[in-house]
C-alpha atoms as a PDB file:
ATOM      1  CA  UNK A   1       0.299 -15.553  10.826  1.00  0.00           C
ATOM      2  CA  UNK A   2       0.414 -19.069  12.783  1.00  0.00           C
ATOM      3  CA  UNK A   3       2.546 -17.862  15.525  1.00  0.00           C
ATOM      4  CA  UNK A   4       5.780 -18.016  15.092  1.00  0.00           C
ATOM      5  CA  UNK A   5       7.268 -21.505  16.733  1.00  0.00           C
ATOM      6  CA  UNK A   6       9.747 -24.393  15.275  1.00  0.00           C
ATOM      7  CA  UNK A   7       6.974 -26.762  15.192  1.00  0.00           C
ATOM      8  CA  UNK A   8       6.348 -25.364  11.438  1.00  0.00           C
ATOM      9  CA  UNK A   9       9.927 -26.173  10.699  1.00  0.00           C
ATOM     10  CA  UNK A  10       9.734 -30.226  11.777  1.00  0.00           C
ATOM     11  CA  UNK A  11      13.191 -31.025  10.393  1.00  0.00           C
ATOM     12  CA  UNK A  12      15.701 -30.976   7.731  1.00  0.00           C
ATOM     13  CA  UNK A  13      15.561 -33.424   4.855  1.00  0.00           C
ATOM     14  CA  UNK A  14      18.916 -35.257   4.316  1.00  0.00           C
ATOM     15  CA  UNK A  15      19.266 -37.090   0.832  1.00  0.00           C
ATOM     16  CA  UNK A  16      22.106 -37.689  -1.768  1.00  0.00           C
ATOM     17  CA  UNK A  17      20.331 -34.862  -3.856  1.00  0.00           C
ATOM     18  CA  UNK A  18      19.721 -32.581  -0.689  1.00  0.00           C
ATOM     19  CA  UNK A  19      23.163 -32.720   0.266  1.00  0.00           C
ATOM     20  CA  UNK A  20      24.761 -31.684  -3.547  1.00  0.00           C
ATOM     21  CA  UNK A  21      22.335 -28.813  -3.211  1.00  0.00           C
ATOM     22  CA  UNK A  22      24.041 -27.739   0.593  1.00  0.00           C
ATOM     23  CA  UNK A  23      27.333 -27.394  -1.571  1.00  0.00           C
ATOM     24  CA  UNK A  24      25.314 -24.639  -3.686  1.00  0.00           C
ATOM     25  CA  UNK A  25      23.868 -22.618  -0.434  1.00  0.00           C
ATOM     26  CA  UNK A  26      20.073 -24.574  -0.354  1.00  0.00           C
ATOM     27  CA  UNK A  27      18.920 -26.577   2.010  1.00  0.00           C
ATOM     28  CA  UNK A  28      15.700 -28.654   2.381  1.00  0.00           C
ATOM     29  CA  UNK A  29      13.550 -28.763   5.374  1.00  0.00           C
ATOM     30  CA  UNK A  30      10.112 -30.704   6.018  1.00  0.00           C
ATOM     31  CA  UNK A  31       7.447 -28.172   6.799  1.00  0.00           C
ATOM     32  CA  UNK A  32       3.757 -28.084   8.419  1.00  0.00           C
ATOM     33  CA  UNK A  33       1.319 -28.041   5.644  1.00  0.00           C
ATOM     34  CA  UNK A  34      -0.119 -24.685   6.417  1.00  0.00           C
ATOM     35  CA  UNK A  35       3.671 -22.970   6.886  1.00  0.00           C
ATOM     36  CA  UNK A  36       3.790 -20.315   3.884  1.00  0.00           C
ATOM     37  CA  UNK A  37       6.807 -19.474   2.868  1.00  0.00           C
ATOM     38  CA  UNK A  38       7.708 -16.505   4.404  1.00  0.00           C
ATOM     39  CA  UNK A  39       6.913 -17.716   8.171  1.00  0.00           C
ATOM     40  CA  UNK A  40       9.314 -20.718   7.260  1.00  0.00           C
ATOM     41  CA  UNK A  41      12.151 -18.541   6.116  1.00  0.00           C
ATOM     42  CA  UNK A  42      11.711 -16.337   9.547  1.00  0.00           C
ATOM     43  CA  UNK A  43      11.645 -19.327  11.547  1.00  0.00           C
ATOM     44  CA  UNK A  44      14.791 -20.648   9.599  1.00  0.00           C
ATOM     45  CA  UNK A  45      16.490 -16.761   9.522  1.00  0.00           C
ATOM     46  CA  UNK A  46      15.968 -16.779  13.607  1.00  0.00           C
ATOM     47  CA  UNK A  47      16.738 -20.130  14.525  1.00  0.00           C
ATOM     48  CA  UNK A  48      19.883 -20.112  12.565  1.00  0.00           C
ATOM     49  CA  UNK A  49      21.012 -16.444  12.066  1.00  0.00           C
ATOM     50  CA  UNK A  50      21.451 -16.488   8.783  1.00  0.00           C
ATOM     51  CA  UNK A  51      20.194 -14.636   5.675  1.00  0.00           C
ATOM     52  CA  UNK A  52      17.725 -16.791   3.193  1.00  0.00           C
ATOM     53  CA  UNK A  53      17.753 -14.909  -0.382  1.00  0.00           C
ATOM     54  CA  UNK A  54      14.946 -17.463  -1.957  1.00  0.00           C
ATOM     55  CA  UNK A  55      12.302 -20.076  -0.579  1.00  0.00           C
ATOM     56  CA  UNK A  56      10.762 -22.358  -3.252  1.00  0.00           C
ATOM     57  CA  UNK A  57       7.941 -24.624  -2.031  1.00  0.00           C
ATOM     58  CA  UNK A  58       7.431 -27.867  -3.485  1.00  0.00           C
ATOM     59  CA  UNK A  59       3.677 -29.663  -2.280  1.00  0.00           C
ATOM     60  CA  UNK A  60       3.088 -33.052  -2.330  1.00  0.00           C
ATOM     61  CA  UNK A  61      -0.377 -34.479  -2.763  1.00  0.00           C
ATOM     62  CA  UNK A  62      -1.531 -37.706  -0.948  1.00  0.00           C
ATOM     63  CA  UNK A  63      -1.146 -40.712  -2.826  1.00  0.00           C
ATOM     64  CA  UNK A  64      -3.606 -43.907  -2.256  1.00  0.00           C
ATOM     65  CA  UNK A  65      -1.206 -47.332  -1.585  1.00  0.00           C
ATOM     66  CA  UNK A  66      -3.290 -50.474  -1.691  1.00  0.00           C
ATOM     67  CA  UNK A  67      -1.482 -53.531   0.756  1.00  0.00           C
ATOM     68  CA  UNK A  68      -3.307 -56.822  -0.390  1.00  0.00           C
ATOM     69  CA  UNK A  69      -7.085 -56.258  -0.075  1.00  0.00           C
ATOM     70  CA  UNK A  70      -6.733 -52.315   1.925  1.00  0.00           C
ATOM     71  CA  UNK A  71      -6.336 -49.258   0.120  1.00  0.00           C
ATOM     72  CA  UNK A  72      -4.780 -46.578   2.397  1.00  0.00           C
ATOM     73  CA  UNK A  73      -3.200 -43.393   2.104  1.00  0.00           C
ATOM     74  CA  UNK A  74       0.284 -41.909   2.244  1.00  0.00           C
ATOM     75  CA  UNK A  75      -0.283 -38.510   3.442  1.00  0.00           C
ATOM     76  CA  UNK A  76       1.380 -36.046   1.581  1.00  0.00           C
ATOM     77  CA  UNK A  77       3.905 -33.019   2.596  1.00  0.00           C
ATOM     78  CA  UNK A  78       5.474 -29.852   1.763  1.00  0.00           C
ATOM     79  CA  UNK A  79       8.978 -29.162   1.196  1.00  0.00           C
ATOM     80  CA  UNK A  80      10.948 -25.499   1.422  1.00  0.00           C
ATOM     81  CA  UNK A  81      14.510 -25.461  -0.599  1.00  0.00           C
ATOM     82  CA  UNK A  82      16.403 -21.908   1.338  1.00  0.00           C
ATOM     83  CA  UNK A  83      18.853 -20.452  -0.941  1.00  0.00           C
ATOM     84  CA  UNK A  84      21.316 -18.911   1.879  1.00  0.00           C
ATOM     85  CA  UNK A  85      23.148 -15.224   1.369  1.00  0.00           C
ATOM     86  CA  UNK A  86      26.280 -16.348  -0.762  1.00  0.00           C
ATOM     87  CA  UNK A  87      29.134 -17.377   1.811  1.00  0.00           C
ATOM     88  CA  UNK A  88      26.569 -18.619   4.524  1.00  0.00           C
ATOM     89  CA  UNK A  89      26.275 -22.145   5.443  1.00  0.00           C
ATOM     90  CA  UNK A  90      24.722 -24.228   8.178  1.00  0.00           C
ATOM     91  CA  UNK A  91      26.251 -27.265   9.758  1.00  0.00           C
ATOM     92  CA  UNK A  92      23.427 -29.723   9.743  1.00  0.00           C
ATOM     93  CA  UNK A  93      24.503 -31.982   6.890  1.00  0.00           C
ATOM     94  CA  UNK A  94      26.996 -35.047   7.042  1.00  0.00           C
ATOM     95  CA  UNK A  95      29.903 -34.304   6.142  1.00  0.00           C
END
């Protein structure tokens, strides 16, 4: 394991779609790229004290972006949706 600190967790991902899925239980958080899934959802379990039933990960690959005459690269990320024990909720999305 990586050792066990919140930089793997860098932050929660607020969009339209990740705030319909908060009203479900699942929330979205922007992970380190080497985070697997189960040291995210002990980070998230300990940080938040809550229960996580299911982690999906969803990897994005880099993509090149060309600005005039420069091709660069948008690094890619990695994603973890936490289903949450049913009646458990955090308060980190707008209300």
């Amino acid at each position: 394991m990586c050792g066990m600190n919140k930089s793997l967790v860098k932050k929660v991902i607020i969009t339209e779609k990740s705030t319909d899925l908060g009203s479900m239980g699942k929330y979205v958080f922007l992970v380190d790229k080497n985070t697997t899934s189960t040291e995210a959802r002990k980070i998230v379990e300990t940080q938040y004290s809550v229960k996580v039933v299911k982690t999906n990960v969803i990897n994005t690959k880099d993509k090149k972006r060309r600005v005039g005459h420069t091709i660069g690269i948008k690094p890619g990320y990695k994603k973890v949706i936490m289903t949450l024990k049913k009646g458990q909720k955090l308060d980190i999305l707008p209300q």
